[in-house]
N, C-alpha and C. Protein backbone atom coordinates (compact mmCIF):
# COMPACT_ATOMS: atom_id res chain seq x y z
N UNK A 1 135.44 48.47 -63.29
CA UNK A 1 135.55 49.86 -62.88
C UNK A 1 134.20 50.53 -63.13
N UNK A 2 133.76 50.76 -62.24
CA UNK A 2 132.71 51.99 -62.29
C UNK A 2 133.15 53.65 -62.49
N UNK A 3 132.10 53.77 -63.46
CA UNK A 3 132.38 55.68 -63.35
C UNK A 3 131.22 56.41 -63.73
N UNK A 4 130.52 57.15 -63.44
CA UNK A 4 129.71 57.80 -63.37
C UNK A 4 130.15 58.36 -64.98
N UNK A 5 128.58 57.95 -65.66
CA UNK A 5 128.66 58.60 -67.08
C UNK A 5 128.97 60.02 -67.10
N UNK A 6 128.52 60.68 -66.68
CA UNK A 6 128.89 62.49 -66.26
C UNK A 6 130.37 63.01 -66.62
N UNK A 7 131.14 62.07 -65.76
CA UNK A 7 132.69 61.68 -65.24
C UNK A 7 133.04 61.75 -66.73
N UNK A 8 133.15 60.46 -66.82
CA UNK A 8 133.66 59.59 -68.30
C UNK A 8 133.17 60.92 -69.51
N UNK A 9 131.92 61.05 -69.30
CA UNK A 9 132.22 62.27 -70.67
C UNK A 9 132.81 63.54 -70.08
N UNK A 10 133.14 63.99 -69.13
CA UNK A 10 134.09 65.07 -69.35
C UNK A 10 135.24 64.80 -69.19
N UNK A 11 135.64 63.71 -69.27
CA UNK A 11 137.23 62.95 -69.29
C UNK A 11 137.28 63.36 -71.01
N UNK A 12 136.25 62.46 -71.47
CA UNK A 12 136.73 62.99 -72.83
C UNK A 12 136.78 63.93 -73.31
N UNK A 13 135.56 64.52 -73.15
CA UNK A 13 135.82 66.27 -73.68
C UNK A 13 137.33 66.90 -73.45
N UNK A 14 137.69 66.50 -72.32
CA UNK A 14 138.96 67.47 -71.70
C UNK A 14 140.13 66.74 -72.23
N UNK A 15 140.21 65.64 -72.54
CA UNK A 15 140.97 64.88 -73.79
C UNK A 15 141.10 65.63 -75.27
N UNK A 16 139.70 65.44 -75.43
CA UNK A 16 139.66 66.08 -76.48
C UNK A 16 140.07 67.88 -76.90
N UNK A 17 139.66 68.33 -76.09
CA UNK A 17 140.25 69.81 -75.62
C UNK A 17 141.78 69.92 -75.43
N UNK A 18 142.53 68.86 -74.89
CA UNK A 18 143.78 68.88 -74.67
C UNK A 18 143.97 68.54 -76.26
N UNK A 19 143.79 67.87 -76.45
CA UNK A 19 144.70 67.50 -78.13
C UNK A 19 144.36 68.24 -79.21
N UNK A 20 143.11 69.28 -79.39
CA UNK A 20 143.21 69.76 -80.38
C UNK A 20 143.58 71.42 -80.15
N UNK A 21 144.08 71.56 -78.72
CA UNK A 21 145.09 72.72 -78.57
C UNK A 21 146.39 72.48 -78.67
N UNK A 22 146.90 70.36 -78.87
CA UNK A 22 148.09 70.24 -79.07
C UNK A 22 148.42 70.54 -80.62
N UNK A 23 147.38 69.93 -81.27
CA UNK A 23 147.08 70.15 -83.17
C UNK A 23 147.47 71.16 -83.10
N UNK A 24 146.83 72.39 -82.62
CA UNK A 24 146.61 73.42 -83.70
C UNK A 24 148.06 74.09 -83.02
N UNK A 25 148.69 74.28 -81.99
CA UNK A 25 149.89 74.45 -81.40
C UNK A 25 150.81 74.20 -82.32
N UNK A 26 150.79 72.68 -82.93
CA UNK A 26 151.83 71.92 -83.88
C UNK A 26 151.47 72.64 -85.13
N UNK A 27 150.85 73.54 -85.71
CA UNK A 27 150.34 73.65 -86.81
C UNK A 27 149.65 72.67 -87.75
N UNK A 28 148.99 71.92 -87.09
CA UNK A 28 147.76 71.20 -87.72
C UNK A 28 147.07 71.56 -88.48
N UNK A 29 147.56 70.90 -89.95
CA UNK A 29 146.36 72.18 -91.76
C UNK A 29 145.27 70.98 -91.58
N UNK A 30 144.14 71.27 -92.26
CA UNK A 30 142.76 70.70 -91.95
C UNK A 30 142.90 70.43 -93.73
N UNK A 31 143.09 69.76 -93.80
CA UNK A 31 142.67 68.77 -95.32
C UNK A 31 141.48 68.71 -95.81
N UNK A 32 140.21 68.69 -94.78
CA UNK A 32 138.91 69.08 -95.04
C UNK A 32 138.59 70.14 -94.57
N UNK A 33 137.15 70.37 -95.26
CA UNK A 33 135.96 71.58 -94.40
C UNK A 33 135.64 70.99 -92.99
N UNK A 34 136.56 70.62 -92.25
CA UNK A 34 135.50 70.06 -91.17
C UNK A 34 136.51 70.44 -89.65
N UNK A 35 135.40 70.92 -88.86
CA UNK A 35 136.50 71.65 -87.61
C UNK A 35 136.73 70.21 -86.52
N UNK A 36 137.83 70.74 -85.79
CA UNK A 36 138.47 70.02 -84.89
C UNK A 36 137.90 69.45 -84.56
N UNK A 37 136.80 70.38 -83.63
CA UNK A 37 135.43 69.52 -82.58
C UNK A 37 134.81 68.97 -83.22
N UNK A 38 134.53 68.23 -84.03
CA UNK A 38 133.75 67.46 -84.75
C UNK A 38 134.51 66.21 -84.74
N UNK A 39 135.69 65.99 -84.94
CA UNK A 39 136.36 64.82 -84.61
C UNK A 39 136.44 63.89 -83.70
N UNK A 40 136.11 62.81 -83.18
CA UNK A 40 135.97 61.71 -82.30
C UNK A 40 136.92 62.17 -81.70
N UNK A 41 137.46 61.45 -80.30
CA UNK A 41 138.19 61.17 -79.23
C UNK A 41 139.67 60.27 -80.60
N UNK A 42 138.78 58.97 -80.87
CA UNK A 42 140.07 58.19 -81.44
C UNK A 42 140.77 59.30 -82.96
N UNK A 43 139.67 60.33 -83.54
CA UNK A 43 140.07 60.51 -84.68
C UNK A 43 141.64 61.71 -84.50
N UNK A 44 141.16 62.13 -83.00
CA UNK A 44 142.44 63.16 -82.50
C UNK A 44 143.38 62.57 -82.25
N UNK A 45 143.37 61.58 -81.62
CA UNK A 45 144.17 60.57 -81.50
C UNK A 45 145.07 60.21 -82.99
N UNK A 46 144.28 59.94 -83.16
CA UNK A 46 145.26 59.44 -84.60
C UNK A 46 146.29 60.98 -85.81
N UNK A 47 145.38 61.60 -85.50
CA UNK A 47 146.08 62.89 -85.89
C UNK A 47 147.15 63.23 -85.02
N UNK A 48 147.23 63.06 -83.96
CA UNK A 48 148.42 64.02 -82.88
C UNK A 48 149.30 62.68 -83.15
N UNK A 49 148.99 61.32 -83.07
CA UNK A 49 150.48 60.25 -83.22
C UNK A 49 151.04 60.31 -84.53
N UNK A 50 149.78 60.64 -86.16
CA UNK A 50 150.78 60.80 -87.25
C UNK A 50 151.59 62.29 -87.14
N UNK A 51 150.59 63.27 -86.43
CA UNK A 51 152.21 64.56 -86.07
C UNK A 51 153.08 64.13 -85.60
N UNK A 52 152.90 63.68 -84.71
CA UNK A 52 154.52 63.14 -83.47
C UNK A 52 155.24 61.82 -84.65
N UNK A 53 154.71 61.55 -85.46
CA UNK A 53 155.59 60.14 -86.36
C UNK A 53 156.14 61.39 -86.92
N UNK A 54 155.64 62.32 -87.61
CA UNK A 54 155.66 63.11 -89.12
C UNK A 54 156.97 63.92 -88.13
N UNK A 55 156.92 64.06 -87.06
CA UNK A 55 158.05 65.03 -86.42
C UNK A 55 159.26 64.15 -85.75
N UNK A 56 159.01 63.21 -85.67
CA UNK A 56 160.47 62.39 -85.36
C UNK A 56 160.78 61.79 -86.64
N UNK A 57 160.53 62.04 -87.37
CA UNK A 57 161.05 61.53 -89.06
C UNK A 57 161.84 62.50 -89.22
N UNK A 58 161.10 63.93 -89.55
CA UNK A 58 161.95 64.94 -89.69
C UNK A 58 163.23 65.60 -88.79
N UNK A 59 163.04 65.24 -87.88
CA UNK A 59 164.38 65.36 -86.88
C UNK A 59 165.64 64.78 -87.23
């Protein structure tokens, strides 16, 4: 697959933009000094699947 680097990074950005309006929606507390956007693509990732674990537990 080809994709124009341009492409591919605003795929992620807008990934990334989508999930940390899903965080902070869910009430996402920040454990560190360190803001959303600073977080990788995979590190949001991993935050929004332990919310969604942490919220079908509690159900």
């Amino acid at each position: 697959m080809n994709v124009p680097q341009g492409q591919l990074r605003r795929a992620v950005e807008s990934r990334k933009q989508f999930l940390i309006q899903k965080l902070l929606h869910h009430g996402f507390m920040m454990q560190e000094q360190r803001l959303l956007q600073e977080f990788t693509l995979s590190e949001l990732e991993r935050e929004w699947s332990s919310m969604q674990a942490q919220d079908n537990v509690s159900l």
